[in-house]
Protein backbone atom coordinates (compact mmCIF):
# COMPACT_ATOMS: atom_id res chain seq x y z
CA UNK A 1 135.81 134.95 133.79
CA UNK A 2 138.34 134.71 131.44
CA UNK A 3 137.43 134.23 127.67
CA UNK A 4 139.96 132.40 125.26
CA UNK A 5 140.92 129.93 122.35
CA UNK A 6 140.57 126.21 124.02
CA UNK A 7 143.02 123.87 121.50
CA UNK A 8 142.22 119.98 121.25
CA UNK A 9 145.67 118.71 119.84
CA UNK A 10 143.77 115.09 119.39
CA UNK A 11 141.14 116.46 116.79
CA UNK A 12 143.67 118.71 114.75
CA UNK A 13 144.71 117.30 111.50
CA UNK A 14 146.93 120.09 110.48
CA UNK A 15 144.68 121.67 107.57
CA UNK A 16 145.95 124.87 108.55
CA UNK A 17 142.63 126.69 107.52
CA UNK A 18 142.91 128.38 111.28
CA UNK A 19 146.41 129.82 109.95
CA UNK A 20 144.98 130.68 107.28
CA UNK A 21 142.04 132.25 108.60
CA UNK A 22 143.64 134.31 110.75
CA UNK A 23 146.51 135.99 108.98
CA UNK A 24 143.77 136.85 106.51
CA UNK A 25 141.45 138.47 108.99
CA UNK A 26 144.46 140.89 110.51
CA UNK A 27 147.33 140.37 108.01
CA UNK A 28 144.85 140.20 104.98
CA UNK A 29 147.62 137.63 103.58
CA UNK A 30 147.60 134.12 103.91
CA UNK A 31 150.64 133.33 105.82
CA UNK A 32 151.03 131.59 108.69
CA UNK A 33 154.02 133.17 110.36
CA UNK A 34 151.30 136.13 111.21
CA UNK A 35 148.64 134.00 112.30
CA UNK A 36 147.75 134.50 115.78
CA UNK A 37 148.20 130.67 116.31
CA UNK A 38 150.13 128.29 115.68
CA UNK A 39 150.18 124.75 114.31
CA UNK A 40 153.55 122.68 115.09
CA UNK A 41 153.47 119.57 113.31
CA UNK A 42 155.13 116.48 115.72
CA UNK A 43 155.31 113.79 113.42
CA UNK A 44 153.03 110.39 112.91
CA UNK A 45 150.08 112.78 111.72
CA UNK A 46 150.17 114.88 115.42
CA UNK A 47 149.89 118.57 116.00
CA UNK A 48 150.68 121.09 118.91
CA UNK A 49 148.10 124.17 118.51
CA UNK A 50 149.33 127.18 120.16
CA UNK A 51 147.29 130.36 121.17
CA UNK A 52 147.60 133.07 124.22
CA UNK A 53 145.74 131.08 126.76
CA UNK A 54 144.89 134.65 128.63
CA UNK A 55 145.52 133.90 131.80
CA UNK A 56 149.03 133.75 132.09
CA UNK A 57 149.43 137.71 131.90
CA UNK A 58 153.58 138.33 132.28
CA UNK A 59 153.24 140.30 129.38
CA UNK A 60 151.10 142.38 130.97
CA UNK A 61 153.49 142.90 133.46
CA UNK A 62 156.56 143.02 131.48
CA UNK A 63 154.96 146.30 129.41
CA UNK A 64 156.95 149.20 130.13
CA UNK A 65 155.04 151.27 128.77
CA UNK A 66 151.48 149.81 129.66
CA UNK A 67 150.45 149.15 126.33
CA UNK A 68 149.23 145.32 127.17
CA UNK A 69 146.01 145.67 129.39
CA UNK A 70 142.80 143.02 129.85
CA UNK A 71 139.43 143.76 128.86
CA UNK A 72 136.59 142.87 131.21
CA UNK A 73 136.21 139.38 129.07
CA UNK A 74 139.44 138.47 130.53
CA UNK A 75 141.18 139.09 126.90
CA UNK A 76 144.66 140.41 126.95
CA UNK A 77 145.12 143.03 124.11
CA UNK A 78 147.66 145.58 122.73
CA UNK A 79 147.19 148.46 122.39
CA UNK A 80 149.34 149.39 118.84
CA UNK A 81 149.36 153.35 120.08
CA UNK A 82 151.12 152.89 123.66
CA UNK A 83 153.19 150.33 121.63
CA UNK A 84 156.38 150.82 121.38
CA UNK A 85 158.23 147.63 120.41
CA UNK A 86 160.48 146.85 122.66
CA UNK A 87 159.38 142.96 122.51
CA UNK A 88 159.74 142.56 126.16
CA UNK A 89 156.15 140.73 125.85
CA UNK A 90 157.74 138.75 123.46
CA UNK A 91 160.82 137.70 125.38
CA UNK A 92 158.56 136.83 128.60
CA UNK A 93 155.82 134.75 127.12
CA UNK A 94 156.48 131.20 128.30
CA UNK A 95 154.54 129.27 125.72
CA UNK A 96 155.66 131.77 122.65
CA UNK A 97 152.06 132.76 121.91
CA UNK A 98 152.76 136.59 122.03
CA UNK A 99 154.60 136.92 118.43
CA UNK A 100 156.25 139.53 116.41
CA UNK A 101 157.18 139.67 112.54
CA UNK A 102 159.84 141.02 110.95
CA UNK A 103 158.91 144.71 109.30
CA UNK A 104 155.72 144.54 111.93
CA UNK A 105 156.28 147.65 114.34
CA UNK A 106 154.28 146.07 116.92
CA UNK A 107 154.01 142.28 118.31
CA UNK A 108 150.63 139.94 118.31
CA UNK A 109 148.82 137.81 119.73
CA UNK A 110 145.37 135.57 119.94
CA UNK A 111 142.56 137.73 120.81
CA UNK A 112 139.98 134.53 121.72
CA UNK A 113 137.95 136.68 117.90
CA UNK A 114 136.78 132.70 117.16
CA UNK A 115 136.98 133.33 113.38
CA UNK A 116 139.66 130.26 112.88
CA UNK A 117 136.79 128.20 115.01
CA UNK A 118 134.39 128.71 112.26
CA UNK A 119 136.94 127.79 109.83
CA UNK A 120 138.29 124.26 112.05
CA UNK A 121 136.56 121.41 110.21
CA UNK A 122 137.64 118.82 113.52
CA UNK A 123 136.24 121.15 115.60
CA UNK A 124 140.12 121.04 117.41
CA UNK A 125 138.79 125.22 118.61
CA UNK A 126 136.51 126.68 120.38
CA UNK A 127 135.92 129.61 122.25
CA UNK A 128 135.55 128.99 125.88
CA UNK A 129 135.77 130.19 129.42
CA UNK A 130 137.42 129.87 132.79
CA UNK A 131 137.80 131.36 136.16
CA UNK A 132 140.35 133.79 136.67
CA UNK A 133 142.69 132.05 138.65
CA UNK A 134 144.57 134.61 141.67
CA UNK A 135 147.59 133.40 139.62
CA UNK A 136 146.80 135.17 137.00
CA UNK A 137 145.94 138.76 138.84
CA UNK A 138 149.79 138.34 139.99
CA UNK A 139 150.66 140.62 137.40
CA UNK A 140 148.88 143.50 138.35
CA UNK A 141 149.36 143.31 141.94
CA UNK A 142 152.63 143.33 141.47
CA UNK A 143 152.71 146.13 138.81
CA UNK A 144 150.45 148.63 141.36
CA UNK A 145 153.49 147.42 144.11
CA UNK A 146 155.90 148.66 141.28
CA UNK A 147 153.99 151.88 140.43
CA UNK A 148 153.16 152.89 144.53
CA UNK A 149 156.57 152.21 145.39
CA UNK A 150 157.65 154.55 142.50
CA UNK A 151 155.58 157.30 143.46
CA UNK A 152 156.92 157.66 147.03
């Protein structure tokens, strides 16, 4: 099972107190550029809510130095010691949900914590689970093929 941030782009009305919320938490500032997620604003009162929907997992894969790993939740996470900021994991996300700020030394993403849930007064978050898809174990699979191939 894979644990993560499930968005509802109908219910969000762009308060931005999950923005909010979360830079606070692990930026202990109140800016949205480090905010885990994201709220895009599309016009005519609609949002796009953006988060690391954990099961993608090409960062993973893209780490050179194996500093991206997933815990036993499913939950992809960094680890800031192994990190060496190359923003590959960056580069590769398709959906832009791994992010970096300038004067950071490491990138970021959503860790499915739920502490912008709490703070969602439309209820557009929740945590939530799903299957791990054989999609999503690409990644590794292909990373062990990498790794046995390089120790012959």
């Amino acid at each position: 099972m894979i644990k993560y941030l499930k968005l509802h782009d109908d219910k969000c009305v762009g308060c931005l107190n999950c923005t909010a919320t979360c830079s606070l938490t692990y930026a202990k500032e109140n800016n949205p550029a480090k905010s885990r997620i994201q709220v895009n604003g599309l016009g005519g009162g609609k949002f796009h809510l953006i988060a690391c929907d954990q099961e993608c997992r090409k960062c993973v894969a893209e780490c050179p130095t194996q500093a991206i790993t997933v815990t036993a939740q499913g939950v992809v996470m960094i680890n800031k010691k192994l990190c060496v900021g190359c923003l590959a994991c960056v580069a590769v996300c398709p959906i832009e949900a791994m992010r970096f700020f300038p004067g950071e030394s490491t990138p970021f993403k959503c860790v499915a914590c739920g502490a912008c849930v709490k703070t969602c007064p439309k209820e557009a978050l929740e945590i939530a689970q799903k299957e791990d898809s054989p999609a999503s174990r690409f990644p590794f699979e292909a990373a062990a093929a990498v790794a046995k191939e390089a120790a012959k």
